[in-house]
Protein backbone atom coordinates (compact mmCIF):
# COMPACT_ATOMS: atom_id res chain seq x y z
CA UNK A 1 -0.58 -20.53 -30.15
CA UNK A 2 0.56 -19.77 -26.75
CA UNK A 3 -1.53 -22.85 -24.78
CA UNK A 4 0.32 -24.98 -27.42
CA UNK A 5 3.89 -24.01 -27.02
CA UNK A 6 2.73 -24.03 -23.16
CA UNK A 7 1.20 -27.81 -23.20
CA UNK A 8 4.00 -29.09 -25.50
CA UNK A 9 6.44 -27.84 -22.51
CA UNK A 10 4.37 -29.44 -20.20
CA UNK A 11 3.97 -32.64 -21.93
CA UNK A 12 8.38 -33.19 -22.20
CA UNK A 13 8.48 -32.32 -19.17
CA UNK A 14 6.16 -35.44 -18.11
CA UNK A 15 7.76 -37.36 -20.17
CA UNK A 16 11.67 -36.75 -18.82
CA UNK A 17 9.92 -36.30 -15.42
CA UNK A 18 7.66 -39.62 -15.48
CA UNK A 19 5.23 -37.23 -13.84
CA UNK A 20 1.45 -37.37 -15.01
CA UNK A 21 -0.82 -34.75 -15.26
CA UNK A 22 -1.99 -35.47 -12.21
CA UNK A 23 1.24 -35.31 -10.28
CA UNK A 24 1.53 -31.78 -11.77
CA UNK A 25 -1.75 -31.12 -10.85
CA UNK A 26 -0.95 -31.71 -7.27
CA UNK A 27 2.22 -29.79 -7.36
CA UNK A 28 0.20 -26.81 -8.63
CA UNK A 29 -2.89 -27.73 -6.06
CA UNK A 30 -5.64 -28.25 -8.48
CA UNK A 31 -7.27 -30.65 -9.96
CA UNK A 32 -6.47 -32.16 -13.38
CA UNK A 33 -9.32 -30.93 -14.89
CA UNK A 34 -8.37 -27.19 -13.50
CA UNK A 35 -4.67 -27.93 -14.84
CA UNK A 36 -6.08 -28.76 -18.53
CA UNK A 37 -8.59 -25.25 -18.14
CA UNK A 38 -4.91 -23.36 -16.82
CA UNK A 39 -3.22 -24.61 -20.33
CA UNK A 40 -5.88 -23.67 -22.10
CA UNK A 41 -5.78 -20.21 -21.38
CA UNK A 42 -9.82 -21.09 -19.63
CA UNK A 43 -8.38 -20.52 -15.92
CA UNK A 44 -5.66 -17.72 -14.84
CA UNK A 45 -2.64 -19.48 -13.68
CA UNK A 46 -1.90 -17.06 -10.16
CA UNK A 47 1.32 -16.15 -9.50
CA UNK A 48 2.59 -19.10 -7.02
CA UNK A 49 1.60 -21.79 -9.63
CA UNK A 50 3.19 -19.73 -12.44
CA UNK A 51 6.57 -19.94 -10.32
CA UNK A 52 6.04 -23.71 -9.33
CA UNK A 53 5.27 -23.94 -13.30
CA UNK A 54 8.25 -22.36 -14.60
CA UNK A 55 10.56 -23.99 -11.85
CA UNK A 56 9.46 -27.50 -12.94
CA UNK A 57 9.99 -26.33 -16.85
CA UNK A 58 13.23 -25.17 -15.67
CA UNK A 59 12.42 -21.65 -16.90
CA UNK A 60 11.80 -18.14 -16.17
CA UNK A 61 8.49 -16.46 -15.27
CA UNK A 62 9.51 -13.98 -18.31
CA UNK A 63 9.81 -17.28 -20.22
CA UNK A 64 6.95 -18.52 -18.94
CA UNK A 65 4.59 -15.65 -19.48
CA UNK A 66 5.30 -15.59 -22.97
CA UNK A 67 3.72 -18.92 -23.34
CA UNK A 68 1.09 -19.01 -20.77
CA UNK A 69 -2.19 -17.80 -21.99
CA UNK A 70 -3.24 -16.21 -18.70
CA UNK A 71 -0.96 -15.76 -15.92
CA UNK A 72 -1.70 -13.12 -13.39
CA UNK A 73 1.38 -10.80 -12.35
């Protein structure tokens, strides 16, 4: 439930952005493929891409943990 609510954030935000995955990607500093395991819930999202994360979502890290499978704090 969580990777959804977290990948249907990410997905407006690409599309009132015009960013791609892969531009988030390189915000974050992984690859796509790491940014789809990170939404998942596959790959721990550390604490410097949660912030970037929630920043570009234009919420908090409370916010954002709650929909983030696996963020490290």
């Amino acid at each position: 439930m969580a990777s959804t609510q977290l990948k249907r954030a990410i997905e407006h935000f690409k599309v009132d952005s015009g960013k791609t995955s892969a531009d988030i990607a390189m915000m974050l500093g992984v690859t796509r493929q790491t940014l789809d395991s990170k939404i998942l819930g596959q790959t721990p999202i550390n604490f410097k891409q949660a912030k970037t994360l929630a920043d570009m979502l234009g919420m908090t890290l409370d916010e954002l943990y709650t929909i983030a499978p696996k963020v490290e704090q």
